[in-house]
Each structure stands twice: as C-alpha cells, then as structure tokens.
N, C-alpha and C. Protein backbone atom coordinates (compact mmCIF):
# COMPACT_ATOMS: atom_id res chain seq x y z
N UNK A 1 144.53 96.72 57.85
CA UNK A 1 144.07 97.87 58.59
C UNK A 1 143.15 97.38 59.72
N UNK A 2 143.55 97.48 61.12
CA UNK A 2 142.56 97.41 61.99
C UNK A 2 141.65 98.47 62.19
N UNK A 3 140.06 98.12 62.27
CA UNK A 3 139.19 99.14 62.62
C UNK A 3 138.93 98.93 64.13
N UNK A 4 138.47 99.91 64.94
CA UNK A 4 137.89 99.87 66.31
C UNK A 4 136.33 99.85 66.25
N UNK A 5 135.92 98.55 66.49
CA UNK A 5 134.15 98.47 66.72
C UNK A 5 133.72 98.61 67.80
N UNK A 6 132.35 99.17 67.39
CA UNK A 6 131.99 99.09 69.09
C UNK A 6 131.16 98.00 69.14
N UNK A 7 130.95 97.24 70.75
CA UNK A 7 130.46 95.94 70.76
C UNK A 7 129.37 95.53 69.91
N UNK A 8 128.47 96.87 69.88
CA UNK A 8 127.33 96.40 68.96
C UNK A 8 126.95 96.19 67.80
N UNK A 9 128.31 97.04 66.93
CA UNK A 9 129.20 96.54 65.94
C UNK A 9 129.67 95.35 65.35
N UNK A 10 129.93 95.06 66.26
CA UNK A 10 130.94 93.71 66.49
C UNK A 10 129.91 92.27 66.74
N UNK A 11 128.88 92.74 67.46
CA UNK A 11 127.83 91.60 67.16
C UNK A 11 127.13 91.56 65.85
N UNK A 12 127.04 92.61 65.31
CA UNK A 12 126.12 92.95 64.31
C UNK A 12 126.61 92.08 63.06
N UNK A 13 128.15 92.21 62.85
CA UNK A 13 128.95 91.34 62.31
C UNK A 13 129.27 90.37 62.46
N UNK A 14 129.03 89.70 63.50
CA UNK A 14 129.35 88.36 63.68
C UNK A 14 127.98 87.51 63.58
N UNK A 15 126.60 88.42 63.73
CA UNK A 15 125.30 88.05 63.28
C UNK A 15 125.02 87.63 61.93
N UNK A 16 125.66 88.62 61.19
CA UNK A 16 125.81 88.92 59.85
C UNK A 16 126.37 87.37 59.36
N UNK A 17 127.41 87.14 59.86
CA UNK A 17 128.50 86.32 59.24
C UNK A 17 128.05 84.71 59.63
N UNK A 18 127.77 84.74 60.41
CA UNK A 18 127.11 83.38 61.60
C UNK A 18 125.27 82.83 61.12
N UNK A 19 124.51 84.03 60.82
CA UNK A 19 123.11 83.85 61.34
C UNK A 19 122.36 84.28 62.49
N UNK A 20 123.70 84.15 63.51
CA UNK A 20 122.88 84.82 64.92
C UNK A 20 123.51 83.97 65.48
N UNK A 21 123.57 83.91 66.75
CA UNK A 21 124.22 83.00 67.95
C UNK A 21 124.50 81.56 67.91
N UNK A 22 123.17 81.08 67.73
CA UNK A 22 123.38 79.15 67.84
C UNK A 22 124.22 79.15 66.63
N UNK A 23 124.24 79.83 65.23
CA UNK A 23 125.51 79.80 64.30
C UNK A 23 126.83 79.49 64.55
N UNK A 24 126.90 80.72 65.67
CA UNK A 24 128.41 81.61 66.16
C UNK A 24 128.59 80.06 66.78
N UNK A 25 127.95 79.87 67.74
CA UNK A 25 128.42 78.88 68.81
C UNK A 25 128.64 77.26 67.82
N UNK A 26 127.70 77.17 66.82
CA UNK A 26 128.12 76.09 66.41
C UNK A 26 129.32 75.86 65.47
N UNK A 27 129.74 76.84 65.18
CA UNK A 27 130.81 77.08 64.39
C UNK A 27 132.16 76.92 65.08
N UNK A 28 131.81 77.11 66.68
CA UNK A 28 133.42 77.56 67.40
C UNK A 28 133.28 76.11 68.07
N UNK A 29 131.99 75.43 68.60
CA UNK A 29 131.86 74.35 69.08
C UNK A 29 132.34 73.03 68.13
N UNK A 30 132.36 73.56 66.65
CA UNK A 30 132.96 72.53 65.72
C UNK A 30 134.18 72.40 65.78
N UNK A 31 134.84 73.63 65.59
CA UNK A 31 136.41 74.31 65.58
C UNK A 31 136.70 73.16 66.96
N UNK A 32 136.03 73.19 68.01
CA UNK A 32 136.76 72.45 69.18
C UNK A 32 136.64 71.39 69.18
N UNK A 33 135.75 71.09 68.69
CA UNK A 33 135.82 69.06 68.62
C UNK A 33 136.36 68.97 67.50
N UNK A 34 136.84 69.47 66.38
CA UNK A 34 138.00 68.96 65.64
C UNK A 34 139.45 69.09 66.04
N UNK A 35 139.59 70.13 66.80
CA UNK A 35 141.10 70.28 67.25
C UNK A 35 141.58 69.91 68.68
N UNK A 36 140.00 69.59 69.04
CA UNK A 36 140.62 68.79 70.33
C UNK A 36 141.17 69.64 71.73
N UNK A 37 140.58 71.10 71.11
CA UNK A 37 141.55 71.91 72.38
C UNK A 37 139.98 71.96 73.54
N UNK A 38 140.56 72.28 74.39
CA UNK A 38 139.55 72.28 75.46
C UNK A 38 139.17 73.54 75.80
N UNK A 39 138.09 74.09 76.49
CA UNK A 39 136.94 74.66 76.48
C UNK A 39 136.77 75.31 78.06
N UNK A 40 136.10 76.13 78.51
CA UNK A 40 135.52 76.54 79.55
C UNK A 40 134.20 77.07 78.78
N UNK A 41 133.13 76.11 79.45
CA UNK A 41 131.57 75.98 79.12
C UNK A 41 130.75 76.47 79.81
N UNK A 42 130.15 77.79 80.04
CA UNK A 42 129.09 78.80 80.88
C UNK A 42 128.01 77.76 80.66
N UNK A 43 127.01 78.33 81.46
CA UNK A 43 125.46 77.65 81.47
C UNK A 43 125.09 78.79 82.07
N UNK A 44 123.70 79.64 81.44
CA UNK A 44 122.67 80.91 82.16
C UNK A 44 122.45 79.87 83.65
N UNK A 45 122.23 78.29 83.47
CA UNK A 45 121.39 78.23 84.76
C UNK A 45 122.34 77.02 85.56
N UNK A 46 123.78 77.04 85.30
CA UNK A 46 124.03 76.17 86.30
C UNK A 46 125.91 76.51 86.55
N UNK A 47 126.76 75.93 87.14
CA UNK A 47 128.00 76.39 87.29
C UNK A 47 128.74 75.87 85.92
N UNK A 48 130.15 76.35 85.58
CA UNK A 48 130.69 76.22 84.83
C UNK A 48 131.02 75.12 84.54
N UNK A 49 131.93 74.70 83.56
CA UNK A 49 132.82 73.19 83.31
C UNK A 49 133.93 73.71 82.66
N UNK A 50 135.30 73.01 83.20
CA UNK A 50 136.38 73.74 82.94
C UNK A 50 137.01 72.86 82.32
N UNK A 51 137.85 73.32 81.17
CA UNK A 51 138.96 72.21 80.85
C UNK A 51 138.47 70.66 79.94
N UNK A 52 136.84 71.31 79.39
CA UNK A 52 136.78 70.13 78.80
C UNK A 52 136.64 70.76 77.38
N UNK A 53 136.57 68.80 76.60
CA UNK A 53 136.42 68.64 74.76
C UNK A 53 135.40 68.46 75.16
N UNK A 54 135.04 68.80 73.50
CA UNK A 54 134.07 68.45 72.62
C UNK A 54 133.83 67.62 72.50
N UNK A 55 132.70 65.86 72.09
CA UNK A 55 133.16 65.14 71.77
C UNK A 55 132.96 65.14 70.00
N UNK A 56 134.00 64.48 69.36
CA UNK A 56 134.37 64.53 68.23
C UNK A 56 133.20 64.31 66.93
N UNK A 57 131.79 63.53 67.91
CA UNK A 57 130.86 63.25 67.12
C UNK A 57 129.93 64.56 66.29
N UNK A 58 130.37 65.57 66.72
CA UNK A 58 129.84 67.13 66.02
C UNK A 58 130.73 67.29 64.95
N UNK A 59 132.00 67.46 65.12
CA UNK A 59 133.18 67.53 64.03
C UNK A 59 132.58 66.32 62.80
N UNK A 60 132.74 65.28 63.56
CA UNK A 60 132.87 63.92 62.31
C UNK A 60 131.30 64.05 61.58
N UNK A 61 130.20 64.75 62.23
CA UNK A 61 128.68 64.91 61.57
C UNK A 61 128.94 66.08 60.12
N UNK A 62 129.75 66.94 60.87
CA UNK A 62 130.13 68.20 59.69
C UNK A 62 130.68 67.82 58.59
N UNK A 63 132.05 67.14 58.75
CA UNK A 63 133.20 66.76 57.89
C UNK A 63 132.40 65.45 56.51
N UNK A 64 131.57 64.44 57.58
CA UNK A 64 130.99 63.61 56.46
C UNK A 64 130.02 64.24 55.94
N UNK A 65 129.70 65.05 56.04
CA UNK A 65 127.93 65.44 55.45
C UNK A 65 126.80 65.17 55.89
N UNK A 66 126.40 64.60 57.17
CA UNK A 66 125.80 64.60 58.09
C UNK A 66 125.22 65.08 58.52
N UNK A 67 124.65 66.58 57.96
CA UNK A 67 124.22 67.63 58.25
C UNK A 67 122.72 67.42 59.20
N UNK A 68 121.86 66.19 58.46
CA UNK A 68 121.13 66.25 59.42
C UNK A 68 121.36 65.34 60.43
N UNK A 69 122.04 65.39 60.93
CA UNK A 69 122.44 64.72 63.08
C UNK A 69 122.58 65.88 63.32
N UNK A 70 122.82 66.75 63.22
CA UNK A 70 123.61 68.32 63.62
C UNK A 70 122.39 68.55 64.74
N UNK A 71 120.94 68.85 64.44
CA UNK A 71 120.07 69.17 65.07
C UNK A 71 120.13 68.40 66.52
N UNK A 72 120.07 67.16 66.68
CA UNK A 72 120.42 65.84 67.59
C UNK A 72 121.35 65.86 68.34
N UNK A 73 122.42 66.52 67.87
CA UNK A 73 123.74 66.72 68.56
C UNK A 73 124.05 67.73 69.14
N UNK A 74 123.46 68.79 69.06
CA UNK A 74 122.97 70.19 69.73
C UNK A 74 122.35 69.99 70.64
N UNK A 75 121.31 69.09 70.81
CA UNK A 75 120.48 68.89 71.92
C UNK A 75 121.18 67.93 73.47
N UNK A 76 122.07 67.54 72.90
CA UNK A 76 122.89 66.87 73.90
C UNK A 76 124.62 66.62 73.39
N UNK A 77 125.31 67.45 73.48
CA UNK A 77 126.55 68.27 73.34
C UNK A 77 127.04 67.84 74.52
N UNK A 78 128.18 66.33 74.26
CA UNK A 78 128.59 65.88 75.18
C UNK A 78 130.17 66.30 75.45
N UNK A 79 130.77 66.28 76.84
CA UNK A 79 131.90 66.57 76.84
C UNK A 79 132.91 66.24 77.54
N UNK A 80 134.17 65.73 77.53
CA UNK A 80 135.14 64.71 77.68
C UNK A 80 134.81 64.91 79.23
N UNK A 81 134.10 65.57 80.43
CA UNK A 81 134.05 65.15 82.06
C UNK A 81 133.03 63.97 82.10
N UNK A 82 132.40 63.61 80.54
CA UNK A 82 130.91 62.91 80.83
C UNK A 82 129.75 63.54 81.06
N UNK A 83 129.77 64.63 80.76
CA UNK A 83 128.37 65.72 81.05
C UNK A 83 127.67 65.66 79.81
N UNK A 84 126.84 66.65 79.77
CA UNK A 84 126.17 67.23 78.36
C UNK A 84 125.15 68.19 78.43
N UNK A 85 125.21 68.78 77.32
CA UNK A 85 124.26 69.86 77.45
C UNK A 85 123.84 70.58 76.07
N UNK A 86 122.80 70.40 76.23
CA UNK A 86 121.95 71.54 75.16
C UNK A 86 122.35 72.56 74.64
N UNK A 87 123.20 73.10 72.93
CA UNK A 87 123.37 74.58 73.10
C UNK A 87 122.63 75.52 73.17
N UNK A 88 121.46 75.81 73.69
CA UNK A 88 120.48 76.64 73.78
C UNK A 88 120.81 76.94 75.69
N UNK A 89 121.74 75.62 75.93
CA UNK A 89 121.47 76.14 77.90
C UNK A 89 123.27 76.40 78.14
N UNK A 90 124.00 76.56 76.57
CA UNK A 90 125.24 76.66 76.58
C UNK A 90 125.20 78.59 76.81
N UNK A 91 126.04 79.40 77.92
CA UNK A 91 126.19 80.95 77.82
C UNK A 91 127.27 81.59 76.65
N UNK A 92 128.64 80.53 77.45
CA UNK A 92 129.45 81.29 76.54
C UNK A 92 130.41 80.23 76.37
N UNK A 93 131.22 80.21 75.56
CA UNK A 93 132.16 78.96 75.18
C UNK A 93 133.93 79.93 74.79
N UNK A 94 134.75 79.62 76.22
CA UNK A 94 135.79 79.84 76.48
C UNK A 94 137.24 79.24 75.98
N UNK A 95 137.84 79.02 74.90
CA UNK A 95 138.76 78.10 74.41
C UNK A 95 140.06 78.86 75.51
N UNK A 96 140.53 77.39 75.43
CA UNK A 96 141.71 77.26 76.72
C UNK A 96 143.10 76.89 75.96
N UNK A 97 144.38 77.02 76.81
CA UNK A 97 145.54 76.43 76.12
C UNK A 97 144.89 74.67 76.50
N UNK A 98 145.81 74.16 74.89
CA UNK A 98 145.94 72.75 75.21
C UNK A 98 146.75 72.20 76.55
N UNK A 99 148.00 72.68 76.63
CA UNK A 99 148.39 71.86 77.72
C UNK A 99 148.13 72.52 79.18
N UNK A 100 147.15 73.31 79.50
CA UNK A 100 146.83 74.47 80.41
C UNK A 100 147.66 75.74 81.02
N UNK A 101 147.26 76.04 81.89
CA UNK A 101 148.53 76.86 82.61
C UNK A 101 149.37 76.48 83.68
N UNK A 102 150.61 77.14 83.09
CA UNK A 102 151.57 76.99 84.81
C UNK A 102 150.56 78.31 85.75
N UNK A 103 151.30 77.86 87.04
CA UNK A 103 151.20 78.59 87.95
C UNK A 103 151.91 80.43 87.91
N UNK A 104 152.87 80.03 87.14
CA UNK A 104 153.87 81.19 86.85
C UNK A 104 153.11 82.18 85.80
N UNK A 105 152.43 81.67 84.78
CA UNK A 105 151.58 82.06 83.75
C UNK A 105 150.53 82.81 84.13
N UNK A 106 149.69 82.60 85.07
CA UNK A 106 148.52 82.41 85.72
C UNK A 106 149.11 84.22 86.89
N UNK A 107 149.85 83.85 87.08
CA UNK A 107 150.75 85.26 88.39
C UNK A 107 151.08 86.15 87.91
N UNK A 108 151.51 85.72 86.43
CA UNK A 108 151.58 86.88 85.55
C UNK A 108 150.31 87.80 84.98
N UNK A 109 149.58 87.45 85.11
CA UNK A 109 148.44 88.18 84.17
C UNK A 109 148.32 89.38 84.75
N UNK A 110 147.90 90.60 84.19
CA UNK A 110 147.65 92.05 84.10
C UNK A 110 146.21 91.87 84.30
N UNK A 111 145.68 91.83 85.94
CA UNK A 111 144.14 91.89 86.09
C UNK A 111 143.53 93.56 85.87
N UNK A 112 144.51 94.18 85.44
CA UNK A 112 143.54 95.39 85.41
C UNK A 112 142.78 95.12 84.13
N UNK A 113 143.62 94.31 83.09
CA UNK A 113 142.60 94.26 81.86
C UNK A 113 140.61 93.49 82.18
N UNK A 114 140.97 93.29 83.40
CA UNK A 114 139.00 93.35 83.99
C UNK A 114 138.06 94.11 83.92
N UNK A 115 139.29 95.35 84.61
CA UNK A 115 138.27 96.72 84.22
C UNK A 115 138.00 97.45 82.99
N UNK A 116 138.60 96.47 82.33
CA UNK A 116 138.38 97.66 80.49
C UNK A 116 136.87 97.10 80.02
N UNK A 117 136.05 98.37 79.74
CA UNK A 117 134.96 97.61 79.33
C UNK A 117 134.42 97.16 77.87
N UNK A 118 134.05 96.11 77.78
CA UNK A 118 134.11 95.54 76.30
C UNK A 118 132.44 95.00 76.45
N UNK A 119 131.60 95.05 77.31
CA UNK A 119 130.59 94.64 77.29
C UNK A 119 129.25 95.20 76.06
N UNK A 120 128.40 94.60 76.05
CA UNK A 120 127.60 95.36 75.13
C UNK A 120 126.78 96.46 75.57
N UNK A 121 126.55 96.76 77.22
CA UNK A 121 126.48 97.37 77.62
C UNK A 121 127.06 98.19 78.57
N UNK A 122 128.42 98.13 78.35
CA UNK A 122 130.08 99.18 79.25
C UNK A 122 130.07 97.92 79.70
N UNK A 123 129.75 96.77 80.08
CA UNK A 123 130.45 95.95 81.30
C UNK A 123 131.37 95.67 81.49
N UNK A 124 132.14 95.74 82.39
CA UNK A 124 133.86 95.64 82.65
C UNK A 124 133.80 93.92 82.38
N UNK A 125 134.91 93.32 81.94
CA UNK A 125 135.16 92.09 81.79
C UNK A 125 134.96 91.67 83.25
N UNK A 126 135.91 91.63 84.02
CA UNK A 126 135.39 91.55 85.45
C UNK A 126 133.81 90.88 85.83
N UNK A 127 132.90 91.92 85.00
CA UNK A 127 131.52 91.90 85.65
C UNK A 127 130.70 90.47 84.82
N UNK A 128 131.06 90.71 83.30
CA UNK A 128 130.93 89.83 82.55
C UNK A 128 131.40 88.40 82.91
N UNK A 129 132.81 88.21 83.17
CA UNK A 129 132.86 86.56 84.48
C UNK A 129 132.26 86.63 84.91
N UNK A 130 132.36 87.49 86.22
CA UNK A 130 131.43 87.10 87.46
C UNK A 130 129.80 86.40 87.16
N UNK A 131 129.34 87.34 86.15
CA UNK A 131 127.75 86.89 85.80
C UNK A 131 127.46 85.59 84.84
N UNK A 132 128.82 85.28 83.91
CA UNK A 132 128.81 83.99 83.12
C UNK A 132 129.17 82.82 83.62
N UNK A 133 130.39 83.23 84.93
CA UNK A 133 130.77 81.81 85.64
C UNK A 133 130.69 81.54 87.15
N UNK A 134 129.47 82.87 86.94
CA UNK A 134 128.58 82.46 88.26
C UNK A 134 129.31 82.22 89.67
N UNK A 135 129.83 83.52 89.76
CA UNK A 135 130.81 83.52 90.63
C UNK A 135 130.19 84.16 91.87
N UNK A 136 130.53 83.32 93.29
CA UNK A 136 129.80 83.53 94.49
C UNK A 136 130.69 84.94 95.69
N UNK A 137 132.09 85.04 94.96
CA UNK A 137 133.15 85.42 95.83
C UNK A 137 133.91 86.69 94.93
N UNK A 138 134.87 87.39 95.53
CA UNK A 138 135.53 87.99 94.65
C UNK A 138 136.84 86.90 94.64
N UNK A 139 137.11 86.34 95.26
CA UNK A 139 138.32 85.38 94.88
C UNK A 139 137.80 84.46 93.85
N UNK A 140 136.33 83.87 93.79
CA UNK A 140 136.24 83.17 92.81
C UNK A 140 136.42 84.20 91.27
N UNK A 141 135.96 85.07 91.74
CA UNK A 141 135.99 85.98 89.95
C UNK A 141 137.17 85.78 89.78
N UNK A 142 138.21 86.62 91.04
CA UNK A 142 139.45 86.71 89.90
C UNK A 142 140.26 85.29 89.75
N UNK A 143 139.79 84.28 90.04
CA UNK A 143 140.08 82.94 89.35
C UNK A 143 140.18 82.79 88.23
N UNK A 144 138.84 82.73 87.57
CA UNK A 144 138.33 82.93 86.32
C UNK A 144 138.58 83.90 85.74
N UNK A 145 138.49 85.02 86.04
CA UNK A 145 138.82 85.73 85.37
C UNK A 145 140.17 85.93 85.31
N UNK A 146 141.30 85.32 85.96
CA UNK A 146 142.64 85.19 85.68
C UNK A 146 142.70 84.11 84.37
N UNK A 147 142.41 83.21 84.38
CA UNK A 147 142.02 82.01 83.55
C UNK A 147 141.66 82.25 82.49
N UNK A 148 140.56 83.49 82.59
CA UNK A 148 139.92 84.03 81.24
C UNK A 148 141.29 85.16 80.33
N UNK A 149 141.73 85.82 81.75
CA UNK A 149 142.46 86.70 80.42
C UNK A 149 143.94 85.68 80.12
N UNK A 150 144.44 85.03 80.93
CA UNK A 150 145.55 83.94 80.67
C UNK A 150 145.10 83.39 79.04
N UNK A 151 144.13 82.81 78.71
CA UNK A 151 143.78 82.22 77.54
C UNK A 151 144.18 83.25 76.68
C-alpha cells in the first residue's frame, strides 16, 4: 500500500529511522562507496561536484568494524576528482547512473516535473536545484536539474 506524505512527514520519518541528517547522509554516503556508483555532491558554501565516488575507505571502516574511524572519515570525505569534504559542509548527496547519460536520455526528460512542489516548504524542484547547485543562470538550472530528474 502506498501512502502520500507530506514533506514534513517524510522527514519526520526518515529522522526517526536515521537519527537526523548526518545519519541519513551517512548511511547513503556508505551505500555509495560500497557500490561504487557515483554521486552529485552539493556544498551550502561552494559549487557542486559531479559524477564522483566515494572513496571506499568509509564502506571498508563499516564492513570491518571500524566504527571508530567513522568520526575521522566524516571530517574529510574524499572523492574519486581528488577533493574532500566534511559532511557537515556536504548539502545534498545526488546518486547518478553508473555509466551516465546519453544525450538522447537527457532530451527526453519531462522538465515540467520542476514545477511539482515537493519542498518542505512548497518549493518547486526547480527552486530546490537552483539553491543546492548554486546555479547562476536559468540554463545552468535546467542542466541540473535535467540531470537531477534523468537520475
């Protein structure tokens, strides 16, 4: 049986289930450095990163029992471009196809699904890119946000 939540619902439960955010995120940030699929990585204070892993050293801390590196490895959350970052300066964490998109894939997408609002406060998806991947243009939104609903 599917139920219809409303967003605040829907956090409330995933609070519930997680602990609260750095949970949520460390849970999906594990999921990706074990499976290797790649990522689109928000930052509140800097531009995005597209198309990268995890590196595997979060997965392999979980799987052995390692529990305490976990703290250490949060603080610098490295990722296959050579970057890294803190999950506390991580926004939102975007899972991507493994082998990416065609062009054909990408032409296809139904951008009206931008305007449906799913935010916690009405925000149209649309508005939600624009403000997570820090978008300067309307061509840059609907980039991303083609990208976003393609996934």
């Amino acid at each position: 049986m599917i139920q219809d939540l409303t967003p605040q619902e829907a956090i409330k439960r995933l609070e519930t289930h997680f602990g609260g955010r750095e949970g949520m995120m460390l849970h999906q940030l594990t999921m990706l450095s074990t499976s290797g699929q790649p990522a689109d990585i928000t930052f509140y204070r800097r531009k995005p990163i597209l198309d990268v892993r995890i590196s595997t050293k979060l997965s392999a801390a979980r799987l052995y029992g390692l529990e305490g590196h976990i703290p250490r490895l949060l603080r610098r959350i490295e990722f296959s471009n050579g970057m890294a970052a803190n999950i506390k300066d991580i926004w939102t964490i975007n899972p991507m196809p493994v082998g990416g998109f065609t062009q054909e894939e990408l032409d296809a997408v139904d951008m009206s699904q931008g305007d449906e609002r799913s935010g916690p406060h009405g925000e149209t998806i649309r508005k939600m890119i624009r403000k997570s991947y820090h978008c300067k243009s309307n061509k840059e939104t609907d980039f991303y946000l083609r990208r976003w609903i393609a996934s």
